[in-house]
PDB file of N, CA and C in Angstrom:
ATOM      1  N   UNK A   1     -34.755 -22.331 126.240  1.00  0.00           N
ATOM      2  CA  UNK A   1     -35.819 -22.694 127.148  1.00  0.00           C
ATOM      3  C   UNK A   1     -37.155 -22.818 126.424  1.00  0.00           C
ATOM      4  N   UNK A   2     -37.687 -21.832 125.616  1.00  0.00           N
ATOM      5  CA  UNK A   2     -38.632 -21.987 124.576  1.00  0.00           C
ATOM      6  C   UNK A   2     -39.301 -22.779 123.987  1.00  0.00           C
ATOM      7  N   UNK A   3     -37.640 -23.701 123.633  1.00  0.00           N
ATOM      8  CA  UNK A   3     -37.969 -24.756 122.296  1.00  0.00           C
ATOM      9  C   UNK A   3     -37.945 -25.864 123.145  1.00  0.00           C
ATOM     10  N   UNK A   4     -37.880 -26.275 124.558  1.00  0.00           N
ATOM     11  CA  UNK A   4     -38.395 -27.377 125.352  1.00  0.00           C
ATOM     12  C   UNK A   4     -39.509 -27.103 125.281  1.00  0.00           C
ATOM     13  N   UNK A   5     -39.934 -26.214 125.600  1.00  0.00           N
ATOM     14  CA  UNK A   5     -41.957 -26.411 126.232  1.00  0.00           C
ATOM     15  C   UNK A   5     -42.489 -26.831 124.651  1.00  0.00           C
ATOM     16  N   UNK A   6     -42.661 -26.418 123.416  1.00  0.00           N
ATOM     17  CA  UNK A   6     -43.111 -27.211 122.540  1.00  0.00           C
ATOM     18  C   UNK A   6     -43.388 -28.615 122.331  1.00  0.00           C
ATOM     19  N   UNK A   7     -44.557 -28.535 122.500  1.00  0.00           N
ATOM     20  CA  UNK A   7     -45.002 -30.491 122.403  1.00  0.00           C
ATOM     21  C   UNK A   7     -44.845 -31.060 121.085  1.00  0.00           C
ATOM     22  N   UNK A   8     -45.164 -32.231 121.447  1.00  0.00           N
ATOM     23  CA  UNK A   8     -44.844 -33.012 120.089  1.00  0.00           C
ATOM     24  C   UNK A   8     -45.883 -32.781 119.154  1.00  0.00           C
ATOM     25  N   UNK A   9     -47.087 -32.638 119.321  1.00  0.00           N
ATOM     26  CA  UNK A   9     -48.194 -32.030 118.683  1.00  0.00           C
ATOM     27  C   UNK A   9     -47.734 -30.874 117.597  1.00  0.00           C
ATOM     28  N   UNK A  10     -47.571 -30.132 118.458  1.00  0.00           N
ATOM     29  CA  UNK A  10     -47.087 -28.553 117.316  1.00  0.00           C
ATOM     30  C   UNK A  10     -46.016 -28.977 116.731  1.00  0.00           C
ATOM     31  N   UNK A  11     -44.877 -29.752 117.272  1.00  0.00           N
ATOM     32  CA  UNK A  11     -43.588 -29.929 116.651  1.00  0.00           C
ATOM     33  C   UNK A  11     -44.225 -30.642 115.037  1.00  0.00           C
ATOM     34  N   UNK A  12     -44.517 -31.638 115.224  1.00  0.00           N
ATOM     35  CA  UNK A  12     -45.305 -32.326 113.988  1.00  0.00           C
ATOM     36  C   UNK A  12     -45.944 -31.689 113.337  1.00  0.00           C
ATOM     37  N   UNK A  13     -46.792 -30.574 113.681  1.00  0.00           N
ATOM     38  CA  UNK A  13     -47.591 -29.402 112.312  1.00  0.00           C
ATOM     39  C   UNK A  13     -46.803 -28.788 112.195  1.00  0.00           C
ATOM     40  N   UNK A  14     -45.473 -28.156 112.724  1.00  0.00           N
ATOM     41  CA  UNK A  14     -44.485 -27.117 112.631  1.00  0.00           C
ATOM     42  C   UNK A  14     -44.088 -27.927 110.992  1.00  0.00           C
ATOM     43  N   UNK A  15     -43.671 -29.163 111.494  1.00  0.00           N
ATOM     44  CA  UNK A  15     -42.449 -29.671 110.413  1.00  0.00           C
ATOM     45  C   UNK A  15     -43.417 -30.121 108.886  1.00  0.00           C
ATOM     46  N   UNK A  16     -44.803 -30.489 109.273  1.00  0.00           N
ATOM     47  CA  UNK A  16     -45.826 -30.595 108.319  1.00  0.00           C
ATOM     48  C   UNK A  16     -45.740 -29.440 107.211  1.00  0.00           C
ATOM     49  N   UNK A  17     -45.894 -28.649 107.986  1.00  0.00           N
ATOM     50  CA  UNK A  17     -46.434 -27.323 107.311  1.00  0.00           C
ATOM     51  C   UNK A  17     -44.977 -26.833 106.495  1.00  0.00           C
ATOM     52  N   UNK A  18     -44.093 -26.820 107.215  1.00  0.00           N
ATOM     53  CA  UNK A  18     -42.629 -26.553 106.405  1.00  0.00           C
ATOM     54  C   UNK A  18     -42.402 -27.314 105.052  1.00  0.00           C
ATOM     55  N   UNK A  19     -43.146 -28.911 105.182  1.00  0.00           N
ATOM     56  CA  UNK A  19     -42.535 -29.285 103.965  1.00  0.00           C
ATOM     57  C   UNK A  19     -43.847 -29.593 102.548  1.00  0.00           C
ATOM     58  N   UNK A  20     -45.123 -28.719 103.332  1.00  0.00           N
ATOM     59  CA  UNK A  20     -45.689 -28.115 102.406  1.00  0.00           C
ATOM     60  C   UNK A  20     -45.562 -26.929 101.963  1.00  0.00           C
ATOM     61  N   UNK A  21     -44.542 -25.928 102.530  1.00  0.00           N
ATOM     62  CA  UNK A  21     -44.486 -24.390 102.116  1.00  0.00           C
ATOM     63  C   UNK A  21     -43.824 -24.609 100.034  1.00  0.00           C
ATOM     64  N   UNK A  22     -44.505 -23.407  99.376  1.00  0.00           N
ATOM     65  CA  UNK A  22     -43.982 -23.774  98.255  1.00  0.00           C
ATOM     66  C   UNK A  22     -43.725 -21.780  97.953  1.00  0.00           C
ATOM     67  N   UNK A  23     -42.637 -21.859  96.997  1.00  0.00           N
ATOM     68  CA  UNK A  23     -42.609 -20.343  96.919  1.00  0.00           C
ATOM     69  C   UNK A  23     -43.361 -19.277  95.777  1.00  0.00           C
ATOM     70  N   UNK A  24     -44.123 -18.405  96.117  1.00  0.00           N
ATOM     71  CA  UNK A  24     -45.151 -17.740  95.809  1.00  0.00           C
ATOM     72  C   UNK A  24     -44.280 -17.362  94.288  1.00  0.00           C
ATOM     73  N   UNK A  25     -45.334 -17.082  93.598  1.00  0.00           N
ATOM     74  CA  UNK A  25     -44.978 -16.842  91.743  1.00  0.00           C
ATOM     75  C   UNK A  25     -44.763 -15.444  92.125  1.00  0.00           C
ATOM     76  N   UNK A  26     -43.283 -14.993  91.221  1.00  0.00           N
ATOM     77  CA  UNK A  26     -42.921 -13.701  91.184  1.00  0.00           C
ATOM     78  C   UNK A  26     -42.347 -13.223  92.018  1.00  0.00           C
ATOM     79  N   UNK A  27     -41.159 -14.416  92.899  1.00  0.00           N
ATOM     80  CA  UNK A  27     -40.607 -13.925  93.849  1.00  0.00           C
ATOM     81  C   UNK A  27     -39.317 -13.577  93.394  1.00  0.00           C
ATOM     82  N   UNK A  28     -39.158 -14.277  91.925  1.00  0.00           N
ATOM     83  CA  UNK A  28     -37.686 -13.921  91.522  1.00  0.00           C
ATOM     84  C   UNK A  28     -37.853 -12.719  91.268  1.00  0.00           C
ATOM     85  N   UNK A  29     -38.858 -11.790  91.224  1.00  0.00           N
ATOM     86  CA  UNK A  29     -38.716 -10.110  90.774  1.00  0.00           C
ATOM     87  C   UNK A  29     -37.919  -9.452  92.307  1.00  0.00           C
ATOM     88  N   UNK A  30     -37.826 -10.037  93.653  1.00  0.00           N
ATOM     89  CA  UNK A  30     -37.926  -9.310  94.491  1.00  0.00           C
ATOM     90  C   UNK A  30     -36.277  -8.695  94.234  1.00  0.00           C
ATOM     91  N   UNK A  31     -36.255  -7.653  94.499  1.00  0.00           N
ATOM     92  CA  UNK A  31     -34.723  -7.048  94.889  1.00  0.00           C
ATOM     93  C   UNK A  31     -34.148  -6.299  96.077  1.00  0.00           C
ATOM     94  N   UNK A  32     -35.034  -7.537  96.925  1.00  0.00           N
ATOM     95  CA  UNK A  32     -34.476  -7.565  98.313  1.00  0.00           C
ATOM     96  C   UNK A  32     -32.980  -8.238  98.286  1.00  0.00           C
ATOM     97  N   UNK A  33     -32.338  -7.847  98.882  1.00  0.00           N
ATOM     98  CA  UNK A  33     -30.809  -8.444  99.542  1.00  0.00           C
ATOM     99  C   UNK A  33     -31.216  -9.237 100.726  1.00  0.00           C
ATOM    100  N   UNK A  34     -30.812 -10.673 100.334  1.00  0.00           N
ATOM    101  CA  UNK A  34     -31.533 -11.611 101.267  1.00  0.00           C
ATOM    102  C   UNK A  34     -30.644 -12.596 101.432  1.00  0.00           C
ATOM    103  N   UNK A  35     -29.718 -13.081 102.713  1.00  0.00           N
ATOM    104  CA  UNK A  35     -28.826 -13.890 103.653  1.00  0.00           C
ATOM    105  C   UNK A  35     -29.253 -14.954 103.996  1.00  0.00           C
ATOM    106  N   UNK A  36     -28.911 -16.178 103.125  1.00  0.00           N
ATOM    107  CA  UNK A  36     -29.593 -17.270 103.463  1.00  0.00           C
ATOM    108  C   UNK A  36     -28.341 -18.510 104.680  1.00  0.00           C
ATOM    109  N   UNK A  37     -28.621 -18.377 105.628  1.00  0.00           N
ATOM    110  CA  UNK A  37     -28.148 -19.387 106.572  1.00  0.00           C
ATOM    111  C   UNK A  37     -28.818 -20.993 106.473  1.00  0.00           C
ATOM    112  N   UNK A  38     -28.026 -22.147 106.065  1.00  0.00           N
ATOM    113  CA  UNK A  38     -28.983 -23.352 106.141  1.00  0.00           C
ATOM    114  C   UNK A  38     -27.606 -23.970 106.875  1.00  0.00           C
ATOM    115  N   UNK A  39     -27.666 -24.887 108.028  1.00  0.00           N
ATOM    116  CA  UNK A  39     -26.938 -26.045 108.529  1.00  0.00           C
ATOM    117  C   UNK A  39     -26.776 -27.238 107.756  1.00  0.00           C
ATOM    118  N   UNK A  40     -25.538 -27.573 108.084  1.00  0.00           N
ATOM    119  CA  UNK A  40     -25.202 -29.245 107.277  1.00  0.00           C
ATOM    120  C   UNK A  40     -25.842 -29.994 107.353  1.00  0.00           C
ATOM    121  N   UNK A  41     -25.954 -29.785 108.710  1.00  0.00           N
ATOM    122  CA  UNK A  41     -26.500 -31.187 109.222  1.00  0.00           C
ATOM    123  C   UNK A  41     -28.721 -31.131 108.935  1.00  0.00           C
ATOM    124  N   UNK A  42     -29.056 -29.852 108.167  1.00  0.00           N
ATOM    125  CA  UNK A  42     -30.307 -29.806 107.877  1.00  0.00           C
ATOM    126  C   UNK A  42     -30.645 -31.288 107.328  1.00  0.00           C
ATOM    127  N   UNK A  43     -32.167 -31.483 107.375  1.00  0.00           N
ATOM    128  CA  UNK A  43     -32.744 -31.879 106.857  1.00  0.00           C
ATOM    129  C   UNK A  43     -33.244 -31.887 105.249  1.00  0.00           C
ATOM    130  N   UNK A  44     -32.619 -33.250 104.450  1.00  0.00           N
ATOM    131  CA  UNK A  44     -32.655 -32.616 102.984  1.00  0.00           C
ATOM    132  C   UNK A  44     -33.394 -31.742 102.274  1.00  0.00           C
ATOM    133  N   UNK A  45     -34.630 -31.731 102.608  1.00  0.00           N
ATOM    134  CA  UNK A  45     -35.465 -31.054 102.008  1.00  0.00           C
ATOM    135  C   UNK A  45     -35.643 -29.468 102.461  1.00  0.00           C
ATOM    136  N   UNK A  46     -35.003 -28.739 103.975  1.00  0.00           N
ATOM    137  CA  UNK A  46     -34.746 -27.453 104.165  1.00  0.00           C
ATOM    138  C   UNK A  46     -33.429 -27.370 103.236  1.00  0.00           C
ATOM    139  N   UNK A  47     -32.446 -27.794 103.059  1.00  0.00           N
ATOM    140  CA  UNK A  47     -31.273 -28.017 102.194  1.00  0.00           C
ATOM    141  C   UNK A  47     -31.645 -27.340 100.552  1.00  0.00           C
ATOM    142  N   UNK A  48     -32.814 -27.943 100.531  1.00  0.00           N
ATOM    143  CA  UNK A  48     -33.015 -27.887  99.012  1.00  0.00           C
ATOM    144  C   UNK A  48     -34.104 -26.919  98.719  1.00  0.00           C
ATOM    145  N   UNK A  49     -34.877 -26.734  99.845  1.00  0.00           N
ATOM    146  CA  UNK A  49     -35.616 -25.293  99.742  1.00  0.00           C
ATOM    147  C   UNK A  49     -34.553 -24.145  99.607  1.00  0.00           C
ATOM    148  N   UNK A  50     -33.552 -24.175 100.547  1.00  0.00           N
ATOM    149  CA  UNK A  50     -32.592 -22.868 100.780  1.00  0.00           C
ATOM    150  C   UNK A  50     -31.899 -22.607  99.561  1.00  0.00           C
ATOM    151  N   UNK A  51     -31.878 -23.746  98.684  1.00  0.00           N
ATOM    152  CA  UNK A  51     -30.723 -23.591  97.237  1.00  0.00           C
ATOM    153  C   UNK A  51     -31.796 -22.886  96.443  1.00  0.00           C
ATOM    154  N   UNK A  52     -33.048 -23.543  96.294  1.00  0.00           N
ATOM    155  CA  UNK A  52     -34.155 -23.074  95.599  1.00  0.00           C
ATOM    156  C   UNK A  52     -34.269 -21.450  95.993  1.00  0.00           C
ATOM    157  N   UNK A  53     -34.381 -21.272  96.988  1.00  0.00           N
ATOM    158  CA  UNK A  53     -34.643 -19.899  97.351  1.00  0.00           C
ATOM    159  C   UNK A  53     -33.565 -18.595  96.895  1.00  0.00           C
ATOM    160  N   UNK A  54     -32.224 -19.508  96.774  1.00  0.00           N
ATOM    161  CA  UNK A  54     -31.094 -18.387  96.459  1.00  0.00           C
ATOM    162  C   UNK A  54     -30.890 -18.257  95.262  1.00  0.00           C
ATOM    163  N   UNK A  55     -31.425 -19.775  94.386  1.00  0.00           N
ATOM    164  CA  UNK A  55     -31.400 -19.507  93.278  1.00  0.00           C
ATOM    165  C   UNK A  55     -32.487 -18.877  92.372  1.00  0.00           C
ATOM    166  N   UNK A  56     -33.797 -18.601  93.024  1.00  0.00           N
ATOM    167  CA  UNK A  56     -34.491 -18.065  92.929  1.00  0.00           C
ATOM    168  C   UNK A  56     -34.146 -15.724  93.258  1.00  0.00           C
ATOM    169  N   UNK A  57     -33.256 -15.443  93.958  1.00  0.00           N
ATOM    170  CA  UNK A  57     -33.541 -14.328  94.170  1.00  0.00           C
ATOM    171  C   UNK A  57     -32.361 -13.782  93.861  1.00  0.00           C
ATOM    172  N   UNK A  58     -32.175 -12.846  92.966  1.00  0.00           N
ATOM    173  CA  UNK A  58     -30.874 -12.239  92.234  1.00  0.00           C
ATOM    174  C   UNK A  58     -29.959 -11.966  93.536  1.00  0.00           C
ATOM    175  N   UNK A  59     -30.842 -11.154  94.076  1.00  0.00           N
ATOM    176  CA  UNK A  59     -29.676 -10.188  95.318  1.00  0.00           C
ATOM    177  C   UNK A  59     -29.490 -11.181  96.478  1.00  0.00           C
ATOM    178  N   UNK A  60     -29.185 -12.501  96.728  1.00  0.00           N
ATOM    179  CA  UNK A  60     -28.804 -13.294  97.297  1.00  0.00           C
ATOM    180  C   UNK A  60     -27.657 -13.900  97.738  1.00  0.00           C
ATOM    181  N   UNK A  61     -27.438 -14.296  99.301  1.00  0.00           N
ATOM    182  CA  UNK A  61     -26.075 -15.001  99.420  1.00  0.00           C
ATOM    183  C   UNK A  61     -26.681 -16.361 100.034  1.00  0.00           C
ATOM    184  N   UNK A  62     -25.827 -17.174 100.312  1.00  0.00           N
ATOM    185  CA  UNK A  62     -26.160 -18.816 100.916  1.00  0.00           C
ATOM    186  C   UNK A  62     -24.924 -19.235 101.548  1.00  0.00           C
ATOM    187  N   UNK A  63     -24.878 -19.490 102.463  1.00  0.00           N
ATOM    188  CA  UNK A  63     -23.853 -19.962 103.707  1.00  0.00           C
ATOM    189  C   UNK A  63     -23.859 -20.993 104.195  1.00  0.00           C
ATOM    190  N   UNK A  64     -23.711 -22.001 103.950  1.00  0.00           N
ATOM    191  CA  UNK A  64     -23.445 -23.599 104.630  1.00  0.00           C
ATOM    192  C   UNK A  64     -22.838 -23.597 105.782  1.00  0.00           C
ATOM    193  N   UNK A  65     -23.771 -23.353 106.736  1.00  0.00           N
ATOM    194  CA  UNK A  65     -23.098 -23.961 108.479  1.00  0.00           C
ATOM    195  C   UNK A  65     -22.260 -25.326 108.871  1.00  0.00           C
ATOM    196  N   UNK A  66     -21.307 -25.463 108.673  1.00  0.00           N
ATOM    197  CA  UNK A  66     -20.342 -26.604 109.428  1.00  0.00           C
ATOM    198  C   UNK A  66     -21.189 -27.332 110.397  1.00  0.00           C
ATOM    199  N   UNK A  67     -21.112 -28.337 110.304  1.00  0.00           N
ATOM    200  CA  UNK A  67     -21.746 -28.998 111.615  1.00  0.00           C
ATOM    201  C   UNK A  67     -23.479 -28.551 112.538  1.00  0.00           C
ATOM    202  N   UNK A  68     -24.394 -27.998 111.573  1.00  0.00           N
ATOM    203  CA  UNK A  68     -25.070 -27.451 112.047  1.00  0.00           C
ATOM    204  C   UNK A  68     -26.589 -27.930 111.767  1.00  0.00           C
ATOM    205  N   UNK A  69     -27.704 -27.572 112.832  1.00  0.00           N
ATOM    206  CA  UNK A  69     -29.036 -28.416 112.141  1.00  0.00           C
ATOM    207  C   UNK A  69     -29.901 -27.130 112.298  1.00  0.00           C
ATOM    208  N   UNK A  70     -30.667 -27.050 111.988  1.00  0.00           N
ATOM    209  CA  UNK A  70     -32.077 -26.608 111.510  1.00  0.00           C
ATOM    210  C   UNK A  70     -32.084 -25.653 113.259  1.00  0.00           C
ATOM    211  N   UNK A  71     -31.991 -24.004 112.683  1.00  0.00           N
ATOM    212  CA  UNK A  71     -32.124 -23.284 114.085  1.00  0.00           C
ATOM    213  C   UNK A  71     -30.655 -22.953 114.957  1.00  0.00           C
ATOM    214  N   UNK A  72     -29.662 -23.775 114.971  1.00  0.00           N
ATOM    215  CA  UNK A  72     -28.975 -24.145 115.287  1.00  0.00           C
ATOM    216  C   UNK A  72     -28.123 -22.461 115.603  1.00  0.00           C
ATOM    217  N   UNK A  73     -27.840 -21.707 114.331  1.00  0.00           N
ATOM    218  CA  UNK A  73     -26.783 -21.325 115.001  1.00  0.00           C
ATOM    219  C   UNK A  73     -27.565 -19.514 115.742  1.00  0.00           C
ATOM    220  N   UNK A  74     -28.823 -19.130 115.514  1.00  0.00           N
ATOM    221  CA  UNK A  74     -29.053 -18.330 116.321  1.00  0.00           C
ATOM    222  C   UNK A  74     -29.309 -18.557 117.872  1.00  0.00           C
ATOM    223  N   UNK A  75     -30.226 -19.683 117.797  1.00  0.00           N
ATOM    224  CA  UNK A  75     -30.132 -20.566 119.400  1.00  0.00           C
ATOM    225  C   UNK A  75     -28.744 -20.784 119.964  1.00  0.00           C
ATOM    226  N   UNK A  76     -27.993 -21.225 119.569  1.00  0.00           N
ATOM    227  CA  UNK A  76     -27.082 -21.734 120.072  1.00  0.00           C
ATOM    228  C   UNK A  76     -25.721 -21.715 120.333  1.00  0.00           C
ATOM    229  N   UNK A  77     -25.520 -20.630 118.774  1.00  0.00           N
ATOM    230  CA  UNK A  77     -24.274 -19.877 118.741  1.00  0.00           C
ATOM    231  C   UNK A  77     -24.889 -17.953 118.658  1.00  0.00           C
ATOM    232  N   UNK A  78     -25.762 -17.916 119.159  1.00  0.00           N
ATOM    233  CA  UNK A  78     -26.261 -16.588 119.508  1.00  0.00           C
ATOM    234  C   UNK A  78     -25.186 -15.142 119.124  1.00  0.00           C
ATOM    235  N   UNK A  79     -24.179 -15.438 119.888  1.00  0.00           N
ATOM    236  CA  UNK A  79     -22.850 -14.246 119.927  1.00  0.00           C
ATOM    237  C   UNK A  79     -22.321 -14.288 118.374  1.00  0.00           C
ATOM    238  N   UNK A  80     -21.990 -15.309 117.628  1.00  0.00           N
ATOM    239  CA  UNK A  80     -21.889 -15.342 116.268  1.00  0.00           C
ATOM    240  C   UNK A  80     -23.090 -14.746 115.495  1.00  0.00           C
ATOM    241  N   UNK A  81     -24.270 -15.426 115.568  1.00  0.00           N
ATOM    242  CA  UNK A  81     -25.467 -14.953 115.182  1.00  0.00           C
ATOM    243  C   UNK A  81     -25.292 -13.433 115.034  1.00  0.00           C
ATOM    244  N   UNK A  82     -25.511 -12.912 115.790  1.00  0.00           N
ATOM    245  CA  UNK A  82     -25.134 -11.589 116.142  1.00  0.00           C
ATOM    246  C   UNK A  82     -24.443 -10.509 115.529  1.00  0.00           C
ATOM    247  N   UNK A  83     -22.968 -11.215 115.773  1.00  0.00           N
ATOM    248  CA  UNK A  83     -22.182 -10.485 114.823  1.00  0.00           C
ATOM    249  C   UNK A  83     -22.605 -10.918 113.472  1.00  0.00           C
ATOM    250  N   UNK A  84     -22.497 -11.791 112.850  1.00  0.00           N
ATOM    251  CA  UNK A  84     -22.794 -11.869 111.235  1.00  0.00           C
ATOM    252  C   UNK A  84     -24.232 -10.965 111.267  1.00  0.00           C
ATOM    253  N   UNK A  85     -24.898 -11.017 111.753  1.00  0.00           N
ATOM    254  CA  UNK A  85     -25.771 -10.203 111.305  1.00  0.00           C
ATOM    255  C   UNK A  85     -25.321  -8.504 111.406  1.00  0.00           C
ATOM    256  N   UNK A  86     -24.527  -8.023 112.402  1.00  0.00           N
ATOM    257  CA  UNK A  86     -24.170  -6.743 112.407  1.00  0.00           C
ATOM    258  C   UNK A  86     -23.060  -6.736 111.437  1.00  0.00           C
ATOM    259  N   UNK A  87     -22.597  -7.787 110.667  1.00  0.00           N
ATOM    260  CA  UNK A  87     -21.365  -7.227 109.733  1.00  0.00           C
ATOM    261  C   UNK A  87     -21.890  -7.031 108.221  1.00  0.00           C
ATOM    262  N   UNK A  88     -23.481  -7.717 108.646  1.00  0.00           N
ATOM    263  CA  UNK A  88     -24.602  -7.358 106.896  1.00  0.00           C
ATOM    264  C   UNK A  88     -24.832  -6.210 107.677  1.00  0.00           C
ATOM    265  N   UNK A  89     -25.219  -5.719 107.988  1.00  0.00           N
ATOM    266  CA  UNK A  89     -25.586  -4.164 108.563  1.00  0.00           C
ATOM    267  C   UNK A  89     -24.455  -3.373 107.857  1.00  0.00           C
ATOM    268  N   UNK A  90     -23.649  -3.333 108.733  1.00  0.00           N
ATOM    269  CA  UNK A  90     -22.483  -2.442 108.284  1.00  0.00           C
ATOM    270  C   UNK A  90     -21.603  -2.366 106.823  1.00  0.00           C
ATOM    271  N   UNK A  91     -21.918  -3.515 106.071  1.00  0.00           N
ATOM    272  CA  UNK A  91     -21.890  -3.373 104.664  1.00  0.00           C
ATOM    273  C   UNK A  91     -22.653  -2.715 103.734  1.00  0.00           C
ATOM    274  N   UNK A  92     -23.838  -2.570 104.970  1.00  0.00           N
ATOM    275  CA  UNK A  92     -25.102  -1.661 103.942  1.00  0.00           C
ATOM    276  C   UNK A  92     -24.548  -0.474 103.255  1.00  0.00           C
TER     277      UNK A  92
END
């Protein structure tokens, strides 16, 4: 319901601003454990941030969503969402 009321206005600085984000120097030190979800069906350039980002951070995983776009599977597949996130929990 959320992501209807967003106008086209914000939608356009939303996606602006995304494909100016660049990643801050010294992030490869972090040794955070960090779960990267990107959809197939993304947009090339979230595609290629998400590779950048995993290949950027030692303690990293990367998961290619089947059939999936940008947002896609917490919106929409919520109950999955969910569990994958409680089965990184419980590996802790």
């Amino acid at each position: 319901k959320d992501t209807c009321a967003i106008t086209k206005g914000d939608m356009i600085a939303f996606l602006q601003e995304n494909s100016l984000y660049s990643l801050k120097d010294g992030i490869e030190e972090s040794e955070a454990i960090v779960h990267i979800f990107v959809g197939e069906k993304e947009n090339h350039s979230m595609e290629k941030s998400a590779e950048l980002i995993h290949k950027k951070l030692q303690n990293s995983s990367i998961q290619v969503l089947p059939n999936m776009y940008h947002g896609e599977f917490s919106m929409n597949h919520a109950d999955d969402y969910v569990r994958r996130l409680l089965e990184i929990i419980e590996q802790r």
